[in-house]
N, C-alpha and C. Protein backbone atom coordinates (compact mmCIF):
# COMPACT_ATOMS: atom_id res chain seq x y z
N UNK A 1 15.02 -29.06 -16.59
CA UNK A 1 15.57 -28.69 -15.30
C UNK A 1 14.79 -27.48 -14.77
N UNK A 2 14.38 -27.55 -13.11
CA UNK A 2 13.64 -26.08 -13.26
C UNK A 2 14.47 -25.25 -12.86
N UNK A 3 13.99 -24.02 -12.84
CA UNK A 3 14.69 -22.79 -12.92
C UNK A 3 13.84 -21.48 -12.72
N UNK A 4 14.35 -20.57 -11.70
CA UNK A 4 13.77 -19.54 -11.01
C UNK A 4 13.07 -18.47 -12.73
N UNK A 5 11.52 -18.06 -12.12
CA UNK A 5 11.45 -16.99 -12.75
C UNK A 5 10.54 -15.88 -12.19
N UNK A 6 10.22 -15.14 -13.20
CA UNK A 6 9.27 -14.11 -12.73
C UNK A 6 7.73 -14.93 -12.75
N UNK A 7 6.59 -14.34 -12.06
CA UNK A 7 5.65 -14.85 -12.02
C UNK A 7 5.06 -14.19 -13.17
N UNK A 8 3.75 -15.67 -14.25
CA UNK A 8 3.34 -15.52 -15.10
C UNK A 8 2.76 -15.67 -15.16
N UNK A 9 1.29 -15.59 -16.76
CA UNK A 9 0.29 -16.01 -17.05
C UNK A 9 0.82 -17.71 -17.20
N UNK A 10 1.96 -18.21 -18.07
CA UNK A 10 2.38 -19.51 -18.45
C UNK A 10 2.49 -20.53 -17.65
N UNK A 11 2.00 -20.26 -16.02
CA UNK A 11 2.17 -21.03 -15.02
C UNK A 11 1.28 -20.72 -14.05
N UNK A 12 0.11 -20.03 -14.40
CA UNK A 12 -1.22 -19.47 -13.42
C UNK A 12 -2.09 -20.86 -13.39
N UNK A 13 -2.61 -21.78 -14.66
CA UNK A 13 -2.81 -23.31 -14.12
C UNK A 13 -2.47 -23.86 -13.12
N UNK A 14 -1.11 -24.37 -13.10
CA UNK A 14 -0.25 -25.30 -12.61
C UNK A 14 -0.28 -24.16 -10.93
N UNK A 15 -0.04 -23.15 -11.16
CA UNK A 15 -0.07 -22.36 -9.73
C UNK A 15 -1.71 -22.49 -8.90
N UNK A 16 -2.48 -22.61 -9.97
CA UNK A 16 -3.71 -22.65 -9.06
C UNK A 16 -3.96 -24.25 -8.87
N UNK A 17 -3.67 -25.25 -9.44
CA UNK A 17 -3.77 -26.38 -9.08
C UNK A 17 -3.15 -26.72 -8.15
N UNK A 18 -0.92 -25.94 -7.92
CA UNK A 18 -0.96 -26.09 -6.30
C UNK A 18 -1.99 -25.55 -5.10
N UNK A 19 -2.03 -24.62 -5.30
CA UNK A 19 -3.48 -23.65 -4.18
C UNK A 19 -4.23 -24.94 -3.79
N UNK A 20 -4.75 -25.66 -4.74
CA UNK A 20 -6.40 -26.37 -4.87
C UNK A 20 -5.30 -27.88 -3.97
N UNK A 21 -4.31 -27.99 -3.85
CA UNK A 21 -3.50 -29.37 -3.54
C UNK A 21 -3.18 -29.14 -1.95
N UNK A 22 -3.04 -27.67 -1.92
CA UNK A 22 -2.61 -26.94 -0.37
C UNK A 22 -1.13 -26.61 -0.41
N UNK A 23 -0.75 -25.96 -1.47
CA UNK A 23 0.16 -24.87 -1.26
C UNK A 23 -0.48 -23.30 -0.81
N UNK A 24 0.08 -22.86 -0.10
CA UNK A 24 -0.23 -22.00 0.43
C UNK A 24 1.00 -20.95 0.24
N UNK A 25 1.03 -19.67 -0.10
CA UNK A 25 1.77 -18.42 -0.43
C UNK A 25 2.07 -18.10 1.25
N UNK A 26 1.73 -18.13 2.44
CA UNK A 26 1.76 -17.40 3.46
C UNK A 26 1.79 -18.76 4.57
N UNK A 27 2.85 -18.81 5.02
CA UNK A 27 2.28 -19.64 6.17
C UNK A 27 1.33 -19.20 7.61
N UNK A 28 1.47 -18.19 7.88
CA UNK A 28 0.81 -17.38 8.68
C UNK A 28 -0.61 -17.28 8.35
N UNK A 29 -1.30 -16.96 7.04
CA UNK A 29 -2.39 -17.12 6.40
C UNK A 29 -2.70 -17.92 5.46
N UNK A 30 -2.93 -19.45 5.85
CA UNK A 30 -3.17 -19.97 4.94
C UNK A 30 -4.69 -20.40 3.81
N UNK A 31 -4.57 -20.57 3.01
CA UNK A 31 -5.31 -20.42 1.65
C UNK A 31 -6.85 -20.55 2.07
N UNK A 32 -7.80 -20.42 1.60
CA UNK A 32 -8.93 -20.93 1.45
C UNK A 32 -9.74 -20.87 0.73
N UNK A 33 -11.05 -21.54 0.46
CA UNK A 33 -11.65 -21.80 -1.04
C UNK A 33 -11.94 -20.27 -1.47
N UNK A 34 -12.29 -19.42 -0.63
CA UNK A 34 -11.91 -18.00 -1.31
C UNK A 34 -11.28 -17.47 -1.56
N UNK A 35 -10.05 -17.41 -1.34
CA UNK A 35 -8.95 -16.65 -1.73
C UNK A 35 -8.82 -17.77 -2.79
N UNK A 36 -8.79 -18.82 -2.78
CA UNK A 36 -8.07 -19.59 -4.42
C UNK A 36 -8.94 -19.32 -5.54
N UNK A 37 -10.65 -19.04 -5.04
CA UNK A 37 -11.66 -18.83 -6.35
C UNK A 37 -11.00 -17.40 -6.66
N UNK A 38 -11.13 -16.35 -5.87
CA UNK A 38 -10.54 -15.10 -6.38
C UNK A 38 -9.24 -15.39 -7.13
N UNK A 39 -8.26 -15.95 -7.13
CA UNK A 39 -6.78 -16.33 -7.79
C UNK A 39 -7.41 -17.29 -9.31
N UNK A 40 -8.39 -17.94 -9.28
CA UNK A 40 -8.81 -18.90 -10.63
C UNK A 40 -9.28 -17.50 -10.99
N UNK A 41 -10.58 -17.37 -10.51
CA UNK A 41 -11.40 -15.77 -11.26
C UNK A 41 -10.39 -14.72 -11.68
N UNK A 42 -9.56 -14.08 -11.56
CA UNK A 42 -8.96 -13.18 -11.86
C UNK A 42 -7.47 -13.29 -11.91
N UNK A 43 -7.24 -14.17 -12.60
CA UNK A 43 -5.26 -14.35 -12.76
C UNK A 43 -4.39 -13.14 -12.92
N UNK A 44 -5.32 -12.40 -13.91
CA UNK A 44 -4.35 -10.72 -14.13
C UNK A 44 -3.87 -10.26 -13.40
N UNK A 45 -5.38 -9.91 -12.26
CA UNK A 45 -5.54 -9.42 -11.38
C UNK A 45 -4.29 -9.48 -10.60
N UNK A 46 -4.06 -10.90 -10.15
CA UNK A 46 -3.35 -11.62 -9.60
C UNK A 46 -1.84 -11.24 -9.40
N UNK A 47 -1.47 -11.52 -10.53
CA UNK A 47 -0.29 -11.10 -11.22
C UNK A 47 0.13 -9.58 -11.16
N UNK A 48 -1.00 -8.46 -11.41
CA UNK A 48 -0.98 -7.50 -11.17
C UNK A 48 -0.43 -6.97 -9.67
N UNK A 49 -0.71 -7.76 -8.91
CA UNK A 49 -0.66 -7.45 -7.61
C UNK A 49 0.59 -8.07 -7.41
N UNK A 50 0.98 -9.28 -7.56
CA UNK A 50 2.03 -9.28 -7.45
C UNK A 50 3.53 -8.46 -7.93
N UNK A 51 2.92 -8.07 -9.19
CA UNK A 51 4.12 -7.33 -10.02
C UNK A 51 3.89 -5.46 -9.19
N UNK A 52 3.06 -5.20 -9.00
CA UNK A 52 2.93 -3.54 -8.40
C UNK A 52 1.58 -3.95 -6.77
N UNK A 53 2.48 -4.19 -5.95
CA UNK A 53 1.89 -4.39 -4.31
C UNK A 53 1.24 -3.49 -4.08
N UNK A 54 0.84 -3.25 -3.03
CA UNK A 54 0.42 -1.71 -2.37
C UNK A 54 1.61 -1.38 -1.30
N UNK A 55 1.61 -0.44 -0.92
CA UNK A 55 2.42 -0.18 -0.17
C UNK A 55 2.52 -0.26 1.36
N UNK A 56 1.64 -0.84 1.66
CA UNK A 56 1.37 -1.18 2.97
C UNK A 56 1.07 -2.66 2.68
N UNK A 57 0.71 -3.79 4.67
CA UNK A 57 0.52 -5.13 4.26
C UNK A 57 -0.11 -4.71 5.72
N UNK A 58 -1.75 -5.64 5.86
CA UNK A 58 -2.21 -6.09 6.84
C UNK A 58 -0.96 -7.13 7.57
N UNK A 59 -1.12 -6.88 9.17
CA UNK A 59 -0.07 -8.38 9.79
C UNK A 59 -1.20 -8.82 9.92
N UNK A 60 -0.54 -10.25 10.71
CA UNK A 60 -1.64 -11.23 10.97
C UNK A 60 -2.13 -10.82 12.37
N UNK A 61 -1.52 -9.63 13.41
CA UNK A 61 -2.21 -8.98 14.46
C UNK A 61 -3.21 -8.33 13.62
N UNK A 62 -3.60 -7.99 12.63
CA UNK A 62 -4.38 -6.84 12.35
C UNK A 62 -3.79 -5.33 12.10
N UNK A 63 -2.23 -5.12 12.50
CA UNK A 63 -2.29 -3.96 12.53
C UNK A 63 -1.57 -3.95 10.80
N UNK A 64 -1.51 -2.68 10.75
CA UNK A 64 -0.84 -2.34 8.94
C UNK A 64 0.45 -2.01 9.47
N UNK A 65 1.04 -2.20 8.66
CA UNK A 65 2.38 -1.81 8.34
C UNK A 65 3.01 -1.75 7.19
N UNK A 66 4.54 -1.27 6.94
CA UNK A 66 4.92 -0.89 5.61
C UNK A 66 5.17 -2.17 4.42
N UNK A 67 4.85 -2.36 4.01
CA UNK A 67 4.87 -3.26 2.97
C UNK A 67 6.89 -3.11 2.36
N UNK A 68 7.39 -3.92 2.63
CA UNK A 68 9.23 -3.80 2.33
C UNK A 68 9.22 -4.35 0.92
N UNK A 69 10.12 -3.26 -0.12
CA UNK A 69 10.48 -4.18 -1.42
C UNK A 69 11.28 -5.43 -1.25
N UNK A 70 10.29 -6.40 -2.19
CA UNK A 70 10.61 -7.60 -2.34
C UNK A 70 10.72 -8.06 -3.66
N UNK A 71 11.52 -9.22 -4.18
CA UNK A 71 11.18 -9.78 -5.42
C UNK A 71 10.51 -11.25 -5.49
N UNK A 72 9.54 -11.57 -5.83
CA UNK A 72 9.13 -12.99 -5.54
C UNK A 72 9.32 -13.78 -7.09
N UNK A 73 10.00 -14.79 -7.21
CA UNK A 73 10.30 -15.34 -8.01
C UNK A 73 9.47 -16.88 -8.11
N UNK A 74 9.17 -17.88 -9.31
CA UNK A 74 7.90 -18.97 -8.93
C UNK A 74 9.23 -19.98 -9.67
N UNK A 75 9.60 -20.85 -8.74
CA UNK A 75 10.15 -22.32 -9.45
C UNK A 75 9.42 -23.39 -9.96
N UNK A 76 9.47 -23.01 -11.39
CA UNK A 76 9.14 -24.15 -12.39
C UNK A 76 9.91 -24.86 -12.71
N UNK A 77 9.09 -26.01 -13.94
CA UNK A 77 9.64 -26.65 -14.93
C UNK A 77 8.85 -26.89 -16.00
N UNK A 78 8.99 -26.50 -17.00
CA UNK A 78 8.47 -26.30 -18.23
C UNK A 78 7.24 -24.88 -17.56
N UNK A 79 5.80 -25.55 -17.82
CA UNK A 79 4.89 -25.01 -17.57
C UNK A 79 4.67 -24.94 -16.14
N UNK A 80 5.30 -26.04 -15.29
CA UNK A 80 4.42 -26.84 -14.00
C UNK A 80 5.15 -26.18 -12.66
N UNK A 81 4.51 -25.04 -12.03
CA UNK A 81 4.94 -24.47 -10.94
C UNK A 81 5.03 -25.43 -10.02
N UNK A 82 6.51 -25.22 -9.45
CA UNK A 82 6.88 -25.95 -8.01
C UNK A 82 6.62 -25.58 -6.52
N UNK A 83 6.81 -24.34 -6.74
CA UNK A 83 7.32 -23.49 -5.52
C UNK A 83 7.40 -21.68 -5.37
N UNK A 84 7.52 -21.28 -4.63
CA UNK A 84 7.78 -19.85 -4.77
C UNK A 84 8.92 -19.58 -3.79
N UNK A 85 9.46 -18.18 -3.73
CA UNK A 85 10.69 -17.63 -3.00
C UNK A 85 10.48 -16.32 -2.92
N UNK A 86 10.14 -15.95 -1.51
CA UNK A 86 10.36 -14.66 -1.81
C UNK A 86 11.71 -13.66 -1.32
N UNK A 87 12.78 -12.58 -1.62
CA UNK A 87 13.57 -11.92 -1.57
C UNK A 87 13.13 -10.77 -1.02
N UNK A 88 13.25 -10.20 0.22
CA UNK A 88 12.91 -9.65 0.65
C UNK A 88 14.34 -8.54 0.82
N UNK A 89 14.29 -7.09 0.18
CA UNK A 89 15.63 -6.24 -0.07
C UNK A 89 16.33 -5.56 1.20
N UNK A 90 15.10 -5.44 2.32
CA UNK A 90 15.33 -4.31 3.58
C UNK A 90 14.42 -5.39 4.82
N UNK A 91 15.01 -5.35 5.75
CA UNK A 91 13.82 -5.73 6.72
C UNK A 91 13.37 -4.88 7.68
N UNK A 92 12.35 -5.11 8.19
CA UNK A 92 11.65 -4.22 9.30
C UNK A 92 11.55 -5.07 10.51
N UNK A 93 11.75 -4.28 11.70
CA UNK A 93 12.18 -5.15 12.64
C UNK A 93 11.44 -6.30 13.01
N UNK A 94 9.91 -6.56 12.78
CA UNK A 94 9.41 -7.77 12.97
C UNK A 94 10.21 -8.92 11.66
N UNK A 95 10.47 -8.67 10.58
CA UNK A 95 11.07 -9.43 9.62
C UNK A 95 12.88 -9.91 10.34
N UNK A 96 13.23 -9.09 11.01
CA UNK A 96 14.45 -9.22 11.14
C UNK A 96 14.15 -10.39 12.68
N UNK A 97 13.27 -10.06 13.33
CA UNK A 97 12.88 -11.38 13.91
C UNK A 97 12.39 -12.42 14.28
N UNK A 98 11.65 -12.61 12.58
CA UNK A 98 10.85 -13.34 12.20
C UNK A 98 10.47 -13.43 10.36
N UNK A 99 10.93 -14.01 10.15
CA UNK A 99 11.23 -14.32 8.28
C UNK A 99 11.80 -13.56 7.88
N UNK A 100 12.98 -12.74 7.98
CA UNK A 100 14.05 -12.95 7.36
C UNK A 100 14.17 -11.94 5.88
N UNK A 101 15.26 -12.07 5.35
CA UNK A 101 15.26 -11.87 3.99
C UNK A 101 14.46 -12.70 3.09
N UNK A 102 14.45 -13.98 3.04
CA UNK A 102 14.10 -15.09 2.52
C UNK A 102 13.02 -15.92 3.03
N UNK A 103 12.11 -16.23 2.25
CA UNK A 103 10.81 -17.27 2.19
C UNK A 103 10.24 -18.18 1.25
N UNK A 104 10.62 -19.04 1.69
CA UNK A 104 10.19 -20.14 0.35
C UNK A 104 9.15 -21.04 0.87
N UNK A 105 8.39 -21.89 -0.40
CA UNK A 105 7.43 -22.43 0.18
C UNK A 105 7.09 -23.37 -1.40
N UNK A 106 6.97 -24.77 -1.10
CA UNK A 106 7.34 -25.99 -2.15
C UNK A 106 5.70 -26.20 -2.10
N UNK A 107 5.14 -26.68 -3.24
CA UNK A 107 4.03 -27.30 -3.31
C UNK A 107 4.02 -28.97 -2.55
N UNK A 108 2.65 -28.91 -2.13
CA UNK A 108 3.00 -30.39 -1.86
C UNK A 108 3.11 -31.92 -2.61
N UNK A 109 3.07 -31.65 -3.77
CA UNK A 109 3.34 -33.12 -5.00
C UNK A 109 4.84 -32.75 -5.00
N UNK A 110 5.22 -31.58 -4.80
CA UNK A 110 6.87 -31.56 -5.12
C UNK A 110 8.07 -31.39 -4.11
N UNK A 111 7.21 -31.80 -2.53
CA UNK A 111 8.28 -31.90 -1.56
C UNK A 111 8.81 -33.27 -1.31
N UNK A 112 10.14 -33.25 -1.18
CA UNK A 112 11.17 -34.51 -0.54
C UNK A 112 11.59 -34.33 -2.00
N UNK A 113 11.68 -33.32 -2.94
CA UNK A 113 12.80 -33.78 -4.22
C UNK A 113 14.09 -33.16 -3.99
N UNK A 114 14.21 -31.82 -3.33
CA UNK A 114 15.35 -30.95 -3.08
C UNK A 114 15.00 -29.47 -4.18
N UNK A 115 14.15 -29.40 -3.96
CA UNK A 115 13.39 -28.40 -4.79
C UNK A 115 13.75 -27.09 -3.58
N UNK A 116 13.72 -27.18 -2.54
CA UNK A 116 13.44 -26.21 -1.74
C UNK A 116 14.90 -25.79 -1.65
N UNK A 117 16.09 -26.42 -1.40
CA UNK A 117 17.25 -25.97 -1.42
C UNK A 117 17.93 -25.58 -2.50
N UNK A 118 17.34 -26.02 -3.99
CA UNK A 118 17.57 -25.69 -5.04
C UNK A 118 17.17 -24.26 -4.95
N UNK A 119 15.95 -23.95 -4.70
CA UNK A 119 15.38 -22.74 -4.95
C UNK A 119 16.22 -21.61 -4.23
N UNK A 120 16.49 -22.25 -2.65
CA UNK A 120 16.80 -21.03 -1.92
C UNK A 120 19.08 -21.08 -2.33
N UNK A 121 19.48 -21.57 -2.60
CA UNK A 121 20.61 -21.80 -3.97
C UNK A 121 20.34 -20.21 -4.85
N UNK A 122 19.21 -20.97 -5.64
CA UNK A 122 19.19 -19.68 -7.05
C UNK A 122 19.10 -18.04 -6.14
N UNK A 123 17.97 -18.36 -4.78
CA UNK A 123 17.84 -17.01 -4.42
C UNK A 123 18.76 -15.93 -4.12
N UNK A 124 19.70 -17.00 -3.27
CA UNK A 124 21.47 -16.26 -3.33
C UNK A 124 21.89 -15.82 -4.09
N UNK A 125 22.06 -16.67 -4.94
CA UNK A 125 22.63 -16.31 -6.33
C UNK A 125 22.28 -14.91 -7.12
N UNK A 126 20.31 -14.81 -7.27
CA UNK A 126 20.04 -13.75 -7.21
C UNK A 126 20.43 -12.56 -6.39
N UNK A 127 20.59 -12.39 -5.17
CA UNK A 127 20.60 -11.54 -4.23
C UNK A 127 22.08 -11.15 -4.97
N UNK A 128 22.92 -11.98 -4.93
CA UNK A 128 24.77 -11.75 -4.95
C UNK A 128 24.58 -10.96 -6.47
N UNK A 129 23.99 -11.03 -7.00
CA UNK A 129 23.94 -10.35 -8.46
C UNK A 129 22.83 -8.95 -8.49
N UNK A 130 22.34 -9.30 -8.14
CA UNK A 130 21.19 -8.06 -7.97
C UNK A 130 20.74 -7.10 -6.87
N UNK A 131 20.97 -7.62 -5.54
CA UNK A 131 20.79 -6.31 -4.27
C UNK A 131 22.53 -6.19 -3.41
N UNK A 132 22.49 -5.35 -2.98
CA UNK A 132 23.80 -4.83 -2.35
C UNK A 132 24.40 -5.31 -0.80
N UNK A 133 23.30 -6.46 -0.71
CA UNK A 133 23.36 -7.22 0.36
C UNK A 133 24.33 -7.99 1.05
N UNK A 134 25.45 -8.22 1.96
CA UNK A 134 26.27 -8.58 2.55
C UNK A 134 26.14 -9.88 2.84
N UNK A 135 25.20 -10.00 3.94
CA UNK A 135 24.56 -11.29 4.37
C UNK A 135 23.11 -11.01 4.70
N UNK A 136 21.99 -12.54 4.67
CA UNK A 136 20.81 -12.87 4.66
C UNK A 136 20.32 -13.39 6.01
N UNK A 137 19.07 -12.91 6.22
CA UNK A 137 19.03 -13.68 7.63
C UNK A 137 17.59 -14.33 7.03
N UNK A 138 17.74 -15.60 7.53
CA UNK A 138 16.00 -16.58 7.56
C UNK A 138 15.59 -16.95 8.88
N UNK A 139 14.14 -17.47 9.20
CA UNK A 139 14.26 -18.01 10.26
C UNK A 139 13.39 -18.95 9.58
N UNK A 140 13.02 -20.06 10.70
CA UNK A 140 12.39 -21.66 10.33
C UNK A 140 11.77 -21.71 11.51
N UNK A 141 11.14 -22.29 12.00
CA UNK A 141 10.25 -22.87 13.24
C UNK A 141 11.16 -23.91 13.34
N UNK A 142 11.29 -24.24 15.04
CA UNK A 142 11.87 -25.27 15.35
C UNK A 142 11.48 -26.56 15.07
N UNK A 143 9.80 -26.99 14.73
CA UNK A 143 8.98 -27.57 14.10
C UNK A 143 9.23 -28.03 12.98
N UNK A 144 10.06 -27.47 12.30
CA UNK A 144 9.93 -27.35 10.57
C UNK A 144 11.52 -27.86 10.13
N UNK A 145 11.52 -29.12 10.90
CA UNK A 145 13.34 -29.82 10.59
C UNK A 145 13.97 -30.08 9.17
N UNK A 146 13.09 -29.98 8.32
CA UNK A 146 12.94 -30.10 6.47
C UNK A 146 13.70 -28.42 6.10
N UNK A 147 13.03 -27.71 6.79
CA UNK A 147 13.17 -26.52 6.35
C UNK A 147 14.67 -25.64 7.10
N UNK A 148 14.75 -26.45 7.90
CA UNK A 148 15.83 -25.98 8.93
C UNK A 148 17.15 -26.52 8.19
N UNK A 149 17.47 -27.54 7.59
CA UNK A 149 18.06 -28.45 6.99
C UNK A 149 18.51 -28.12 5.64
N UNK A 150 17.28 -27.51 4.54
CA UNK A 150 17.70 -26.39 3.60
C UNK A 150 18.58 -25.54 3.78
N UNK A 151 17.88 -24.72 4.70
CA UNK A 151 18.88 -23.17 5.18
C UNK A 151 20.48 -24.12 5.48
N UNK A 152 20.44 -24.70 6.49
CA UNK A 152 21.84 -25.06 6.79
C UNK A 152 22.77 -25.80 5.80
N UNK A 153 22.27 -26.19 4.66
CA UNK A 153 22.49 -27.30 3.58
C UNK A 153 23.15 -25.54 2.79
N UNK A 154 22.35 -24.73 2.24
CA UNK A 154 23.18 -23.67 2.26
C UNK A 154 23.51 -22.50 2.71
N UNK A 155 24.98 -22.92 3.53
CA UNK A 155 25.58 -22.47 3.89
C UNK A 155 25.05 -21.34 5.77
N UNK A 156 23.94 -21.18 6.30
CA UNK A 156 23.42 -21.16 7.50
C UNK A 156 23.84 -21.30 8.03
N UNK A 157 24.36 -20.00 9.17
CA UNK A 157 24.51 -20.14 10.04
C UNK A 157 23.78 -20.17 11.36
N UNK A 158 23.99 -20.87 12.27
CA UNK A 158 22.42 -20.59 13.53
C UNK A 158 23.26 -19.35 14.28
N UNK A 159 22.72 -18.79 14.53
CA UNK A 159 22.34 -17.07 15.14
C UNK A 159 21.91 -17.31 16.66
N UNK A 160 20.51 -17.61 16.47
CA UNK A 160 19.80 -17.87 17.75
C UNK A 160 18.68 -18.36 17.94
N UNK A 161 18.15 -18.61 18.54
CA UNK A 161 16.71 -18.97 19.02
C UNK A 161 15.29 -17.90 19.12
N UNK A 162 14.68 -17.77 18.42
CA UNK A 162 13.72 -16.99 18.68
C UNK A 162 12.25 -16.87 18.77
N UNK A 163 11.46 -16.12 19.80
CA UNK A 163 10.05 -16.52 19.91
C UNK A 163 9.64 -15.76 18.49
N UNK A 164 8.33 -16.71 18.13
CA UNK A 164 7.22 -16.11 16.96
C UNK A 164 6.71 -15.11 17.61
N UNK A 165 6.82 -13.93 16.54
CA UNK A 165 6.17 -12.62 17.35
C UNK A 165 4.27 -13.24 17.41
N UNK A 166 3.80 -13.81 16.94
CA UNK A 166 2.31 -14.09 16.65
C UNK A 166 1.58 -15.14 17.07
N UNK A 167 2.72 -16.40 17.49
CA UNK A 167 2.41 -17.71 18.01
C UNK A 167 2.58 -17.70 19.33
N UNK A 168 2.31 -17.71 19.97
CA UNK A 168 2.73 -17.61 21.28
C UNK A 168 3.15 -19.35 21.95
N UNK A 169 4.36 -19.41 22.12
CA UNK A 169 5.29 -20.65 22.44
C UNK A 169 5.89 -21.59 21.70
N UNK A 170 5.30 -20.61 20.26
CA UNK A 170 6.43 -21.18 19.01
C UNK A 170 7.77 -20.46 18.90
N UNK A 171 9.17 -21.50 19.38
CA UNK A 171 10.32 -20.75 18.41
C UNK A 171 10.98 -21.17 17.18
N UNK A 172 11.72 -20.36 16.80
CA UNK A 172 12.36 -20.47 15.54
C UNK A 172 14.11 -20.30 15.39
N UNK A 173 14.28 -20.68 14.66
CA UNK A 173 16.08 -20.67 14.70
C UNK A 173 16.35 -19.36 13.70
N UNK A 174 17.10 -18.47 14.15
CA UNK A 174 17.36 -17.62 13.04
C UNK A 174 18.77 -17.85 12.52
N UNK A 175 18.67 -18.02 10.97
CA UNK A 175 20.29 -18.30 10.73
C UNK A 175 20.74 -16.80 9.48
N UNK A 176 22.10 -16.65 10.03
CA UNK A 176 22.77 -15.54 8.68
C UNK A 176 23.78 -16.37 7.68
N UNK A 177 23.57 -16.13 6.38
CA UNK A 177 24.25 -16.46 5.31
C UNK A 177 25.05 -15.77 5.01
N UNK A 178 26.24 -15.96 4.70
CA UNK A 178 27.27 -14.68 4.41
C UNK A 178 26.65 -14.85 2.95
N UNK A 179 26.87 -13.74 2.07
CA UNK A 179 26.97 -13.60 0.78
C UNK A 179 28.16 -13.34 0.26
């Protein structure tokens, strides 16, 4: 059965074989044969960065901003990464109107199983046990009816309608989860 964990060396294969399939960590920036050779070349590395960030994050405008504590967790099974989630503890106002507490993102050999609502399930679960959080806000692209369908599957509420700060004439649904 899979089940949320921390990111590892025991699943850096199976994680770079999604990369090489077109999973992508960022929908905003997605993957390319350089960024995945740097992720094969240097897994530590990798991992390193994930486990201690920097404290700042390029946006996809270019400008920097504060990098918000997060926990990113990788859904496996056995060895074979599915998916990732990330938990995001505080938001900053572009997050609050535009991704949310929560971000998940399914490899593509492992979408249409219910992997994605499973995942964002455990993330609650996490949050209700581990941050001091009330309720969650996500958003989805109106585009993205798979993903819209998760959130509302648990427990989502729709909020509102909102433009992509970065797309210009893309919106998105923002929904709050009570916890």
């Amino acid at each position: 059965m899979p089940s949320l964990v921390r990111p590892a060396m025991a699943y850096m294969a199976s994680f770079i074989d999604a990369l090489r399939e077109g999973y992508s960590r960022d929908t905003l920036r997605p993957e390319t044969p350089e960024s995945i050779a740097m992720v094969a070349k240097s897994p530590e590395w990798f991992l390193d960065q994930i486990a201690n960030p920097p404290a700042t994050i390029v946006l996809p405008d270019g400008t920097v901003g504060p990098r918000v504590p997060e926990t990113i967790l990788w859904y496996v099974e056995g060895d074979e990464f599915l998916g990732s989630i990330s938990i995001r503890h505080v938001l900053t106002p572009v997050l609050e109107q535009w991704g949310g507490h929560i971000g998940y993102a399914v490899r593509p050999s492992a979408r249409g199983k219910g992997h994605a609502s499973a995942m964002l399930a455990g993330a609650l679960d996490h949050i209700r046990a581990h941050l001091p959080l009330k309720r969650v806000t996500l958003t989805a692209s109106v585009e993205n009816p798979a993903s819209l369908r998760v959130i509302e599957k648990n427990g989502g509420v729709l909020f509102d309608t909102v433009p992509h700060p970065w797309h210009a004439g893309e919106l998105g649904r923002r929904y709050w989860i009570e916890l």
